[in-house]
PDB file of N, CA and C in Angstrom:
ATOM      1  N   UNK A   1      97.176 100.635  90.114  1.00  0.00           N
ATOM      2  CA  UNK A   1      97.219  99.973  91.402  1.00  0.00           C
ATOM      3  C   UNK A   1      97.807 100.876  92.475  1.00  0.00           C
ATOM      4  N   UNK A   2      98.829 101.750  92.048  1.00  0.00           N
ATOM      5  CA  UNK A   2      99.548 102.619  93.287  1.00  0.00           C
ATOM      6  C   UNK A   2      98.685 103.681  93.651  1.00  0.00           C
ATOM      7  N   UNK A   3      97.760 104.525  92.491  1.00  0.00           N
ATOM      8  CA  UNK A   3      96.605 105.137  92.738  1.00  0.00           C
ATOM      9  C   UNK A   3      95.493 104.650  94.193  1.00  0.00           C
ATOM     10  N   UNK A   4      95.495 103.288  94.104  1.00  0.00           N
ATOM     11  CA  UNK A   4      94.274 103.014  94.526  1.00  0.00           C
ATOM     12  C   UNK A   4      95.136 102.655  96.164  1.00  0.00           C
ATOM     13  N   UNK A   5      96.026 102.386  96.268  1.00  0.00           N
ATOM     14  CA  UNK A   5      97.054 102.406  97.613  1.00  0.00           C
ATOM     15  C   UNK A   5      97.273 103.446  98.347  1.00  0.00           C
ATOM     16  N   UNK A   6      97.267 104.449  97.434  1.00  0.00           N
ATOM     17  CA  UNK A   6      97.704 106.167  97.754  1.00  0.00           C
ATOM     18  C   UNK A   6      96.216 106.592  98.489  1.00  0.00           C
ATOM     19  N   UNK A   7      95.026 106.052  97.561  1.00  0.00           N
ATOM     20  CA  UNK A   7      93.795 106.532  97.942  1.00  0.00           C
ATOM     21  C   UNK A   7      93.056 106.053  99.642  1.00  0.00           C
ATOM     22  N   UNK A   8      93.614 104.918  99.184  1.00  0.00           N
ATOM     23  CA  UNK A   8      93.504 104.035 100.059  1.00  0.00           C
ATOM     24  C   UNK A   8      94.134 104.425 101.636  1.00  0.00           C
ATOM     25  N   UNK A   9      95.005 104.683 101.535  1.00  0.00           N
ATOM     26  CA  UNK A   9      96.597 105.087 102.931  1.00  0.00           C
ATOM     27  C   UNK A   9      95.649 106.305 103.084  1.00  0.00           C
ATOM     28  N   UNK A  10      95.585 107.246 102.008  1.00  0.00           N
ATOM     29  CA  UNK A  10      94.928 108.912 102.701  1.00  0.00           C
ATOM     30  C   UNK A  10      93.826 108.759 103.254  1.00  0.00           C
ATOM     31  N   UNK A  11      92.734 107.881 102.563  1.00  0.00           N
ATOM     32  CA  UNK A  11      91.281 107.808 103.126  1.00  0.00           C
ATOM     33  C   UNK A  11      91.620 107.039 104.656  1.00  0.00           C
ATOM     34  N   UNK A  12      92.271 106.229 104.949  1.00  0.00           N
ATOM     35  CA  UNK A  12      92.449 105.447 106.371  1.00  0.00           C
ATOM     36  C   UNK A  12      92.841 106.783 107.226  1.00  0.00           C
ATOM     37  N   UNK A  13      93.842 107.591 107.127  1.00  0.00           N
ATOM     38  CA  UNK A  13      94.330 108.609 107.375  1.00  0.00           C
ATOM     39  C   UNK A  13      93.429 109.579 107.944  1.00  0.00           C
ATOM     40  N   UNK A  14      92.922 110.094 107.031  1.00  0.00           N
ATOM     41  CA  UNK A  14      91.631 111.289 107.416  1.00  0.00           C
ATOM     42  C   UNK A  14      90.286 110.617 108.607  1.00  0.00           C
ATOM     43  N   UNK A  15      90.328 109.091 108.446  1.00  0.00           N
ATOM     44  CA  UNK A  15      89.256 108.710 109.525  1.00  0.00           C
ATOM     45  C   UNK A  15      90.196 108.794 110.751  1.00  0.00           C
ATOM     46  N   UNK A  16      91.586 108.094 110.856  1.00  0.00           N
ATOM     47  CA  UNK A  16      92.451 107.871 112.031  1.00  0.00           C
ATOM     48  C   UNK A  16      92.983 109.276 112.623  1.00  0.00           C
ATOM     49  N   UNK A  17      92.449 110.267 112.790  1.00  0.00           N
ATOM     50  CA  UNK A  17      92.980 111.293 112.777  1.00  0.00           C
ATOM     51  C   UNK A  17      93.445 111.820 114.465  1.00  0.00           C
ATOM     52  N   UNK A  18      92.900 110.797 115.262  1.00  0.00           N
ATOM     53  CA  UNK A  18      93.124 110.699 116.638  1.00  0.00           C
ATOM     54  C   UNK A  18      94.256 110.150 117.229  1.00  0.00           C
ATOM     55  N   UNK A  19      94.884 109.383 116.311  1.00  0.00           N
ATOM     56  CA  UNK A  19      96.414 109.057 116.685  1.00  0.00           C
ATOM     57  C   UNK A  19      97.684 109.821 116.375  1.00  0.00           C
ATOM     58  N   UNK A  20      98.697 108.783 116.831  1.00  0.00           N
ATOM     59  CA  UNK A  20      99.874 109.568 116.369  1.00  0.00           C
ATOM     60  C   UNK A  20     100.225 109.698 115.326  1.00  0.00           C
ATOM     61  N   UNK A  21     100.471 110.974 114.796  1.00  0.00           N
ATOM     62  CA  UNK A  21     100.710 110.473 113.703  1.00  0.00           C
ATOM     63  C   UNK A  21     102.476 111.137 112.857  1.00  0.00           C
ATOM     64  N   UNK A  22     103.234 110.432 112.530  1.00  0.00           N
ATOM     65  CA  UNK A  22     104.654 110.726 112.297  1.00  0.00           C
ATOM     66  C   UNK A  22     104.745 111.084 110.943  1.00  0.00           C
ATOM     67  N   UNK A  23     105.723 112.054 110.573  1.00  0.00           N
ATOM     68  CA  UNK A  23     105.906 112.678 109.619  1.00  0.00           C
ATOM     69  C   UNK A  23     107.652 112.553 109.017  1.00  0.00           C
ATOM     70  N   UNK A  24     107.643 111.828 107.669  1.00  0.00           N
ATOM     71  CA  UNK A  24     109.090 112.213 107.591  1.00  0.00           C
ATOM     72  C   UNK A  24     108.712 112.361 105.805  1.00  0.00           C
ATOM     73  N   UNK A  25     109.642 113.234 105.732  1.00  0.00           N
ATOM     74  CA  UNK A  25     110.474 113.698 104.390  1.00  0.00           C
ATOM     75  C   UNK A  25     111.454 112.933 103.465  1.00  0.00           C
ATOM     76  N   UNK A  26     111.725 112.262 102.561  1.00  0.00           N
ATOM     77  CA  UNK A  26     112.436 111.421 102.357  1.00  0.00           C
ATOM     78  C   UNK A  26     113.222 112.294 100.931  1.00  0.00           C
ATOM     79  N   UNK A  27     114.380 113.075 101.194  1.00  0.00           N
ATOM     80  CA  UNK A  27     114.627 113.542  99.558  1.00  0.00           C
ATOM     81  C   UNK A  27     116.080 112.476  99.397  1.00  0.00           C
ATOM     82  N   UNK A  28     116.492 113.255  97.914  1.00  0.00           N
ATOM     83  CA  UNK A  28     117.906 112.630  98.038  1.00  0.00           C
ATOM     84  C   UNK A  28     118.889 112.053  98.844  1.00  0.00           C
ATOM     85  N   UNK A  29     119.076 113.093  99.120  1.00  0.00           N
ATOM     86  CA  UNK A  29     120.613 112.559 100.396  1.00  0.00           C
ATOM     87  C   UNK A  29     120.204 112.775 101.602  1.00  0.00           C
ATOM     88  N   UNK A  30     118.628 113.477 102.121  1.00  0.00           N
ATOM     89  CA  UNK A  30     118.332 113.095 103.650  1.00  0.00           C
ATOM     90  C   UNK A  30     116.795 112.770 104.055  1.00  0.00           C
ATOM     91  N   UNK A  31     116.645 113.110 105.069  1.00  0.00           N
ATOM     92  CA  UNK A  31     116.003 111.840 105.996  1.00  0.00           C
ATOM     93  C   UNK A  31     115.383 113.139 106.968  1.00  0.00           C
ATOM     94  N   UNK A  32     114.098 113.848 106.621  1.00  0.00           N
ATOM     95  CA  UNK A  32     113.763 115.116 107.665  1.00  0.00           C
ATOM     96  C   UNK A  32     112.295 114.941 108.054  1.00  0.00           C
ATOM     97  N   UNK A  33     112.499 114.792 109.630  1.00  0.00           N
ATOM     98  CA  UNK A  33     110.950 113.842 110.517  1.00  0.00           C
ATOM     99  C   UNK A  33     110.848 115.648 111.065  1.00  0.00           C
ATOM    100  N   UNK A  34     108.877 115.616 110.899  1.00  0.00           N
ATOM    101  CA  UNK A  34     108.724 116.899 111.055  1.00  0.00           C
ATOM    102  C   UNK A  34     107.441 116.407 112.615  1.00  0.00           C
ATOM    103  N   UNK A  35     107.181 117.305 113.279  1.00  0.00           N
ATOM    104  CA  UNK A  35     106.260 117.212 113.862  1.00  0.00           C
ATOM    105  C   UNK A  35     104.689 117.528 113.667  1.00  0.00           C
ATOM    106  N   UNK A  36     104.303 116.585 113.297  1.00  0.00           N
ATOM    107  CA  UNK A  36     103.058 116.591 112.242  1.00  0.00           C
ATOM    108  C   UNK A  36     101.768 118.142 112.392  1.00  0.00           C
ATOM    109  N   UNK A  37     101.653 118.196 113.449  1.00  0.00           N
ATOM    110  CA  UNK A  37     100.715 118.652 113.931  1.00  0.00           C
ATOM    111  C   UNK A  37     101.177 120.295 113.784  1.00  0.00           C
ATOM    112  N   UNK A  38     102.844 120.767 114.088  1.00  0.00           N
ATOM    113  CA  UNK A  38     103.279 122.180 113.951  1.00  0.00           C
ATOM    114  C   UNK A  38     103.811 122.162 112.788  1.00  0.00           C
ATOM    115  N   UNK A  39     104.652 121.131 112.094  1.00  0.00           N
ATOM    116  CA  UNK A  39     105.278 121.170 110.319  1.00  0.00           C
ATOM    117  C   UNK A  39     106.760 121.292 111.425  1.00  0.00           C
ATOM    118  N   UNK A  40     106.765 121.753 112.411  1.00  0.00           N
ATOM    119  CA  UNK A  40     108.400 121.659 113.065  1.00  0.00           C
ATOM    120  C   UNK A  40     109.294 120.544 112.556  1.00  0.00           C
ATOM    121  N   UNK A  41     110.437 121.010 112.206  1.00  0.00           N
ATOM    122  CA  UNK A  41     111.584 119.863 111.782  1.00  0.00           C
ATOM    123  C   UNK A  41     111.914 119.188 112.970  1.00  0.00           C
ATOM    124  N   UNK A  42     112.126 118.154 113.220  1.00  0.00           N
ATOM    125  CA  UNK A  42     112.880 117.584 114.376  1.00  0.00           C
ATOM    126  C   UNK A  42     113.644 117.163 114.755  1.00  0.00           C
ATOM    127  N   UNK A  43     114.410 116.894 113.336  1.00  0.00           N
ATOM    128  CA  UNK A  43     115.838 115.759 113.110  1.00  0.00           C
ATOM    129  C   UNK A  43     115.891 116.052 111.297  1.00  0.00           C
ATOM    130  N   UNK A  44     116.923 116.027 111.036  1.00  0.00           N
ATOM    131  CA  UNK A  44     117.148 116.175 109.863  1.00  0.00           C
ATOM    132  C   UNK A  44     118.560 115.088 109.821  1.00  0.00           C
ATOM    133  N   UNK A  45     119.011 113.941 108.837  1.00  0.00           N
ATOM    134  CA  UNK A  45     119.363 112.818 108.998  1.00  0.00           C
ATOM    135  C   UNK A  45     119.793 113.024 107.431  1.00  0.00           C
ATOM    136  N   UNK A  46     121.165 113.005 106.891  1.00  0.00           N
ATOM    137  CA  UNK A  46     121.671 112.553 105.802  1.00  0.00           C
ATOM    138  C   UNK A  46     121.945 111.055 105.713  1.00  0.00           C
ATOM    139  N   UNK A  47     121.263 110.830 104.467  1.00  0.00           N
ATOM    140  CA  UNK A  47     121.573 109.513 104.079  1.00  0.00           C
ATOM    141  C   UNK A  47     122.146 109.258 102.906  1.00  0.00           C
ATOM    142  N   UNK A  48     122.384 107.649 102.349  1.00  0.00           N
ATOM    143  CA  UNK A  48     122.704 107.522 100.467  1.00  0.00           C
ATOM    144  C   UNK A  48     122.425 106.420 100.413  1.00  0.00           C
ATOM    145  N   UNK A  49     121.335 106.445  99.472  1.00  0.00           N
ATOM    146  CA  UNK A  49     120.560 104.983  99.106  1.00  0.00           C
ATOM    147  C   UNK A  49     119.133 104.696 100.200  1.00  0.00           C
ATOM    148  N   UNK A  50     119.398 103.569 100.189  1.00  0.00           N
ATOM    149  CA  UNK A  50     118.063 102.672 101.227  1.00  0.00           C
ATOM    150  C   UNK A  50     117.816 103.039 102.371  1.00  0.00           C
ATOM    151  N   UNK A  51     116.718 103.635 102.992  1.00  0.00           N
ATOM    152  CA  UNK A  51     116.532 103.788 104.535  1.00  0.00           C
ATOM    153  C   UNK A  51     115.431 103.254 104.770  1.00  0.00           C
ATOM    154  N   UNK A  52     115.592 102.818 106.012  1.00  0.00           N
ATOM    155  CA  UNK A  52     114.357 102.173 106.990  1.00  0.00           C
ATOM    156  C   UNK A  52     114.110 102.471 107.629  1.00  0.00           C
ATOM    157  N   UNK A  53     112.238 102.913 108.238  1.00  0.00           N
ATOM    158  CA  UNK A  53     111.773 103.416 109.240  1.00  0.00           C
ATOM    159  C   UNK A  53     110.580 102.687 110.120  1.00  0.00           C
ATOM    160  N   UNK A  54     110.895 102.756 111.055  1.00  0.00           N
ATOM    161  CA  UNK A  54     110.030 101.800 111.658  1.00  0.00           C
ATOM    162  C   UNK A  54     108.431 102.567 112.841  1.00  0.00           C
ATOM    163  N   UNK A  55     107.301 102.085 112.564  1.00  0.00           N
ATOM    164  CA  UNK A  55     106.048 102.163 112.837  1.00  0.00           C
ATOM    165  C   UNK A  55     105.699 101.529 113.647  1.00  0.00           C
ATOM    166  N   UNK A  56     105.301 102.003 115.004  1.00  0.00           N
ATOM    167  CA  UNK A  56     104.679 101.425 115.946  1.00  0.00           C
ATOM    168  C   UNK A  56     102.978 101.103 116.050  1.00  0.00           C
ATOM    169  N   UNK A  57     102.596  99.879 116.174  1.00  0.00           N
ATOM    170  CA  UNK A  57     101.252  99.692 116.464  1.00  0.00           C
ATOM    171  C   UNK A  57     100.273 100.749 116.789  1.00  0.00           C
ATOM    172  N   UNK A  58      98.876 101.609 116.526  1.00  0.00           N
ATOM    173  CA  UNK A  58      98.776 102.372 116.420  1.00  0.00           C
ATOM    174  C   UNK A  58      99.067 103.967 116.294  1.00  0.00           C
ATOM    175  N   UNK A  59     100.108 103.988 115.383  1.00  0.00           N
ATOM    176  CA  UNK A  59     100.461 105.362 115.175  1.00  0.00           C
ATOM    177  C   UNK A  59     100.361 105.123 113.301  1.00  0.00           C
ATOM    178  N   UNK A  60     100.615 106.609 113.163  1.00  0.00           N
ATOM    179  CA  UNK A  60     100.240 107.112 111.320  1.00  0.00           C
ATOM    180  C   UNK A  60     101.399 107.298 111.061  1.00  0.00           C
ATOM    181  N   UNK A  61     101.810 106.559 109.853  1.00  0.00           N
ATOM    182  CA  UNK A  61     103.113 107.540 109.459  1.00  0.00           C
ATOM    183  C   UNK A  61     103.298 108.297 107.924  1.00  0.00           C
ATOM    184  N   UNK A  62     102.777 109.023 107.692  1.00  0.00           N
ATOM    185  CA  UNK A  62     102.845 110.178 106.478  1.00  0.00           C
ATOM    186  C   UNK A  62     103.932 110.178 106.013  1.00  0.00           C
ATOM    187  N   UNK A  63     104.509 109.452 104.995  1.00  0.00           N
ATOM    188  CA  UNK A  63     105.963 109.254 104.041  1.00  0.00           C
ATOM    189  C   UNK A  63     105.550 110.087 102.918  1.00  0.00           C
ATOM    190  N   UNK A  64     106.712 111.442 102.700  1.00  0.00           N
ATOM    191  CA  UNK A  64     106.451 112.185 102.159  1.00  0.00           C
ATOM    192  C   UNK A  64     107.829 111.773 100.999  1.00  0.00           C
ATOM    193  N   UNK A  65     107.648 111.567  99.906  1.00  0.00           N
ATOM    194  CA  UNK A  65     108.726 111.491  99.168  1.00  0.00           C
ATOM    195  C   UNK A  65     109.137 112.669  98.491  1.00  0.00           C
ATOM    196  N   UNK A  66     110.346 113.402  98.285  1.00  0.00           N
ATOM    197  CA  UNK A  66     110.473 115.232  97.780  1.00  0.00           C
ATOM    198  C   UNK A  66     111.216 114.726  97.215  1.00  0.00           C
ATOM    199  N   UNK A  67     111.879 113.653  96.070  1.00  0.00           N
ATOM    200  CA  UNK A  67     113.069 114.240  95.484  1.00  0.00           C
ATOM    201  C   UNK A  67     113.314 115.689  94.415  1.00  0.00           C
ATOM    202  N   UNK A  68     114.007 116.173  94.243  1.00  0.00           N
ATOM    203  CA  UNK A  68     114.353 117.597  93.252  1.00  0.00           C
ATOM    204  C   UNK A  68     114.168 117.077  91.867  1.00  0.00           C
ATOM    205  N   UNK A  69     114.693 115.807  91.704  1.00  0.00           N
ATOM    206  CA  UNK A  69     114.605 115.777  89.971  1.00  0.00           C
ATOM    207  C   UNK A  69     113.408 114.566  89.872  1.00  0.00           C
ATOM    208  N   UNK A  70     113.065 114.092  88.465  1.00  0.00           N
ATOM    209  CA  UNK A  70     112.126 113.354  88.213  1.00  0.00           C
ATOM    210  C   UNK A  70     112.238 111.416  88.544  1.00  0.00           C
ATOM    211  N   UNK A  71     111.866 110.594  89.039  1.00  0.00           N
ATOM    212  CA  UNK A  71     112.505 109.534  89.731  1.00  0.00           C
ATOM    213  C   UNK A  71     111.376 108.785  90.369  1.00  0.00           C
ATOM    214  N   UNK A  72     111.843 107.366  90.419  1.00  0.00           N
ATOM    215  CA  UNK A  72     111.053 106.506  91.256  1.00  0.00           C
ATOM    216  C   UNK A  72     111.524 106.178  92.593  1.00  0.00           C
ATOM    217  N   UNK A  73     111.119 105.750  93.645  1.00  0.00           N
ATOM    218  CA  UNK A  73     111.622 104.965  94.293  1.00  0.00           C
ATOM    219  C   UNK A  73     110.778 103.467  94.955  1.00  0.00           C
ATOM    220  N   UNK A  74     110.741 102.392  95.087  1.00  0.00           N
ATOM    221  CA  UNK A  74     110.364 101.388  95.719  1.00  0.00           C
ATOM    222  C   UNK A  74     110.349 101.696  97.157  1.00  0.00           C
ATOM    223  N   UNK A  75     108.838 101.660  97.654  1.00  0.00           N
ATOM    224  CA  UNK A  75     108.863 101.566  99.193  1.00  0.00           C
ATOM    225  C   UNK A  75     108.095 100.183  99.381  1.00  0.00           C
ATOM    226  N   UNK A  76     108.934  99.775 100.476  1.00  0.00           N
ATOM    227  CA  UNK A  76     108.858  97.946 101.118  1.00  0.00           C
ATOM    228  C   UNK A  76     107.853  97.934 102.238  1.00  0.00           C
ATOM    229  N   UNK A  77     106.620  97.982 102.700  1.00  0.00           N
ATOM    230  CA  UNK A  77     106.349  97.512 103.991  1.00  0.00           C
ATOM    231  C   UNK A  77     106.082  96.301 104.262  1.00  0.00           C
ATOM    232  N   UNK A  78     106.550  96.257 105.500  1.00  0.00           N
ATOM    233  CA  UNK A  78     106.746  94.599 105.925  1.00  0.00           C
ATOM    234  C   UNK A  78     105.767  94.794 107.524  1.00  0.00           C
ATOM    235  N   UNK A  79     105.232  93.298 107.421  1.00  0.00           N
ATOM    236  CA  UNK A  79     104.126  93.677 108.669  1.00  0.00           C
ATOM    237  C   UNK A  79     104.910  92.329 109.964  1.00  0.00           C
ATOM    238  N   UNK A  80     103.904  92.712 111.066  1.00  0.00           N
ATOM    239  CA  UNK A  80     104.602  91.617 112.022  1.00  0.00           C
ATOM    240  C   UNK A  80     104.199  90.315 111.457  1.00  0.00           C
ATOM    241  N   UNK A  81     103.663  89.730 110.781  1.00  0.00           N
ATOM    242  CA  UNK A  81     103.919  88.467 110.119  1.00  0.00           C
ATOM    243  C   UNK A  81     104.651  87.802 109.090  1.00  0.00           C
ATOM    244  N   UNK A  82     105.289  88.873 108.979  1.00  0.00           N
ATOM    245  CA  UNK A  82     106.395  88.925 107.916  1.00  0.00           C
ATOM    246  C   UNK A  82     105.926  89.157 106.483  1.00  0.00           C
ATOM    247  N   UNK A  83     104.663  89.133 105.834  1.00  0.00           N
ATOM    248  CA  UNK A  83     104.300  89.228 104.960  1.00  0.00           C
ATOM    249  C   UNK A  83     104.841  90.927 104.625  1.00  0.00           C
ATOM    250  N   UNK A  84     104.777  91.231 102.945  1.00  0.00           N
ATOM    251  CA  UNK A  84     105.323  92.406 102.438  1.00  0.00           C
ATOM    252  C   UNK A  84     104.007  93.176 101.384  1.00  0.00           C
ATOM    253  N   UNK A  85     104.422  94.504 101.282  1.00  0.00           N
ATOM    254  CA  UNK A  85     103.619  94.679 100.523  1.00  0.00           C
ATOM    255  C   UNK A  85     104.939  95.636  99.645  1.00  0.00           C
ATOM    256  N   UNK A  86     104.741  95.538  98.629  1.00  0.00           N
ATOM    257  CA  UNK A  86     106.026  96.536  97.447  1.00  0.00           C
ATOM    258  C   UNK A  86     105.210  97.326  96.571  1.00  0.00           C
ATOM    259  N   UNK A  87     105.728  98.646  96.280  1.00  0.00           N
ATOM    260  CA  UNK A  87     104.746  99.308  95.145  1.00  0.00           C
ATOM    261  C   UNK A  87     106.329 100.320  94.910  1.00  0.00           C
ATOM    262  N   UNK A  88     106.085 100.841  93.850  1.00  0.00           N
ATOM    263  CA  UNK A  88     106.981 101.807  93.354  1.00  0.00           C
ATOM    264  C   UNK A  88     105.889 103.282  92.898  1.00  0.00           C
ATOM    265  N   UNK A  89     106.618 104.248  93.546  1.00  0.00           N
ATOM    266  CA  UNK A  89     105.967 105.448  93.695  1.00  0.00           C
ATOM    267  C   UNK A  89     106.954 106.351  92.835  1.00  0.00           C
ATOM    268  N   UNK A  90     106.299 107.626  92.400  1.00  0.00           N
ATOM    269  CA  UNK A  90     106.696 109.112  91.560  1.00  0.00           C
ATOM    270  C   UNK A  90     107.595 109.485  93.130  1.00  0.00           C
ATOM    271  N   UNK A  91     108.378 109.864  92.933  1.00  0.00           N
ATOM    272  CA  UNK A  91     109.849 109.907  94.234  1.00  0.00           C
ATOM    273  C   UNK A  91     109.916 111.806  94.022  1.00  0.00           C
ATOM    274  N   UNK A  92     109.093 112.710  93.030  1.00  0.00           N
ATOM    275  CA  UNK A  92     109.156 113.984  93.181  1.00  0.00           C
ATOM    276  C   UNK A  92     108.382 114.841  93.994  1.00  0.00           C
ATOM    277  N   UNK A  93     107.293 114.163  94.041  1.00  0.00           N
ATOM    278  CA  UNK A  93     106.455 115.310  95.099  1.00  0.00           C
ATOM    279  C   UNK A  93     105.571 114.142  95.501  1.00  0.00           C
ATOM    280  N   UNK A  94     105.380 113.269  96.304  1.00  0.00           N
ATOM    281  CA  UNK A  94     104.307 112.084  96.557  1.00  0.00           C
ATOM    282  C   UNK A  94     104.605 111.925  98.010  1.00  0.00           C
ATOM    283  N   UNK A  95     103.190 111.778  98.626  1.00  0.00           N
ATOM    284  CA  UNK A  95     102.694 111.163 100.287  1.00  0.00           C
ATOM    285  C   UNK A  95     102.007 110.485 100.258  1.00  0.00           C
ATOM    286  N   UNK A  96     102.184 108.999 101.141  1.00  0.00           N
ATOM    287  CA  UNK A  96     101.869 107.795 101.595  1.00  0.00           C
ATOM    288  C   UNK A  96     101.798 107.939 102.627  1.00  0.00           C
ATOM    289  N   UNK A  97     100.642 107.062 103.021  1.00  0.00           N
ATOM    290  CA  UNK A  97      99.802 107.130 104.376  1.00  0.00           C
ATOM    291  C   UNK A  97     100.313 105.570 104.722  1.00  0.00           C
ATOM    292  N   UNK A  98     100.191 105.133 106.004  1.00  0.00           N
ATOM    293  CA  UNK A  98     100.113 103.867 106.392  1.00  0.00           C
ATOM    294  C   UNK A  98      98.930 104.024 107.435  1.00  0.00           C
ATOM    295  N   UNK A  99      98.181 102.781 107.706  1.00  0.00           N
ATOM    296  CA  UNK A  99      96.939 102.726 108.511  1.00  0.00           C
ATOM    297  C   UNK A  99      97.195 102.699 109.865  1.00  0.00           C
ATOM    298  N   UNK A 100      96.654 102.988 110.883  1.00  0.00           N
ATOM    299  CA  UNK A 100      96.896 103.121 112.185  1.00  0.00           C
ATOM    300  C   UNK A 100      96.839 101.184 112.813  1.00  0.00           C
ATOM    301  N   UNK A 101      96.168 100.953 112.208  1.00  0.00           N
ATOM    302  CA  UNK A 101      95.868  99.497 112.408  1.00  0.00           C
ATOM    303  C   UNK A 101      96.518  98.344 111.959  1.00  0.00           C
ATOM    304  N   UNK A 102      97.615  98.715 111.342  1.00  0.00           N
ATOM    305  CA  UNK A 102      98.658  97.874 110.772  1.00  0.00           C
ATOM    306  C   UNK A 102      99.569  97.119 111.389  1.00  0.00           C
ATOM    307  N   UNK A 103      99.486  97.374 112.680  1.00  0.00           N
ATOM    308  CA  UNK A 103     100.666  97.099 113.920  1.00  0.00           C
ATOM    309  C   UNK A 103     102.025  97.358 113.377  1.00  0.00           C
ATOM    310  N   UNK A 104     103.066  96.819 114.095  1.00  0.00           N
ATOM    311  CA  UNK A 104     104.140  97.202 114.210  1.00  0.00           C
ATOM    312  C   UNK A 104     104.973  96.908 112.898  1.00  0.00           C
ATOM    313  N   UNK A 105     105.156  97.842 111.882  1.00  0.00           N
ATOM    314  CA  UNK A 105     105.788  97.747 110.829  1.00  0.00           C
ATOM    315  C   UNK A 105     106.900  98.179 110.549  1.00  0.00           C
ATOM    316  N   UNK A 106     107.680  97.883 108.830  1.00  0.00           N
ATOM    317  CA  UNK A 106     108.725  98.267 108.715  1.00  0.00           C
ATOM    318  C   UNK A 106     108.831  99.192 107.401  1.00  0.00           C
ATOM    319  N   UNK A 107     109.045  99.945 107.258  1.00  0.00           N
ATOM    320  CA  UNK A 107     108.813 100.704 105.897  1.00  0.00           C
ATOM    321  C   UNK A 107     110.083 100.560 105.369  1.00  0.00           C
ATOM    322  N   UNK A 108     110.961 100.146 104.285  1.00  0.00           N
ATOM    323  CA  UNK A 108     111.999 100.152 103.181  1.00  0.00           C
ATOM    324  C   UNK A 108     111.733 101.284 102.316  1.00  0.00           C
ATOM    325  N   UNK A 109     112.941 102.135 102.331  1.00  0.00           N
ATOM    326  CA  UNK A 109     112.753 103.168 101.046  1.00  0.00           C
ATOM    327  C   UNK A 109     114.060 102.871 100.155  1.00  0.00           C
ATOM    328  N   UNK A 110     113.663 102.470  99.212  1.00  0.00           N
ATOM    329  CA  UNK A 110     115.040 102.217  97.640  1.00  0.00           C
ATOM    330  C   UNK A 110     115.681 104.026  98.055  1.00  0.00           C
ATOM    331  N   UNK A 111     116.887 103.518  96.993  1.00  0.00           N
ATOM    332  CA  UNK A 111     117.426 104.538  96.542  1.00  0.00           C
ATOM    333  C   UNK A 111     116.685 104.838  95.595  1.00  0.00           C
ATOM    334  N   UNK A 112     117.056 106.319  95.151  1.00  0.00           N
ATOM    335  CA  UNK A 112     116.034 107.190  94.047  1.00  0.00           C
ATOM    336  C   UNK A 112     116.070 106.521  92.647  1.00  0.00           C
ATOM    337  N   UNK A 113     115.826 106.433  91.318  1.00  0.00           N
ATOM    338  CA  UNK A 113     116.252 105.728  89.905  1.00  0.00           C
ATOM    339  C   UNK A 113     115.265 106.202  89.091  1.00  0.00           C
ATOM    340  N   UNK A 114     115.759 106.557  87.931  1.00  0.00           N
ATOM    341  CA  UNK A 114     115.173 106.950  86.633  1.00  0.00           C
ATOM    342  C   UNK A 114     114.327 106.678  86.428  1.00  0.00           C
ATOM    343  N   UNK A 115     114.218 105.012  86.015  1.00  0.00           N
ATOM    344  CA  UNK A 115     113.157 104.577  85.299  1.00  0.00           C
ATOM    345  C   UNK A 115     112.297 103.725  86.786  1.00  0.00           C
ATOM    346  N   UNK A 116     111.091 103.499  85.948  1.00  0.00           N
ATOM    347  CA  UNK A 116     110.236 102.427  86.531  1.00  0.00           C
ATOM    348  C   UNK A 116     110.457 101.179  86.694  1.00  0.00           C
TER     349      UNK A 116
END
């Protein structure tokens, strides 16, 4: 099922390619938003545990998960109707797309964890 989400987020992605589109890094202990289009860092943000990022009505946001060691994490999106969608992703080298058409969302990232 996370396969077909992943496939899903990139294929929306590659058609939406005319918007904005935001870039962040999510490893261990930080939080690094790049400027999509140069790979430029723009903010680099230590965190521990759960962070939330928020998506404006037509824009892309490319959630890149890097942790160093092997790990899951749960990412939450929540839409303006409050409805959710939850999936648990490989937290070592994995990118998630969100659709340009999603309106104004909320992305939840867990802290990192072993198991599934």
């Amino acid at each position: 099922m996370k396969q077909i989400l992943t496939i899903c987020m990139t294929l929306i992605s590659l058609v939406s390619y005319s918007q904005d589109t935001l870039c962040t890094m999510v490893t261990r202990d930080e939080i690094i938003t790049f400027n999509y289009n140069t790979s430029k860092i723009t903010s680099r943000v230590s965190h521990d545990g759960e962070y939330t990022l928020r998506v404006e009505d037509g824009k892309v946001m490319c959630l890149h998960l890097c942790d160093e060691k092997k790990g899951y994490r749960d990412v939450t999106t929540t839409f303006e109707d409050g409805s959710q969608l939850q999936n648990t992703f490989d937290a070592f080298d994995n990118a998630i797309y969100t659709g340009e058409d999603w309106g104004d969302i909320t992305i939840s990232v867990s802290k990192a964890r072993r198991r599934k």
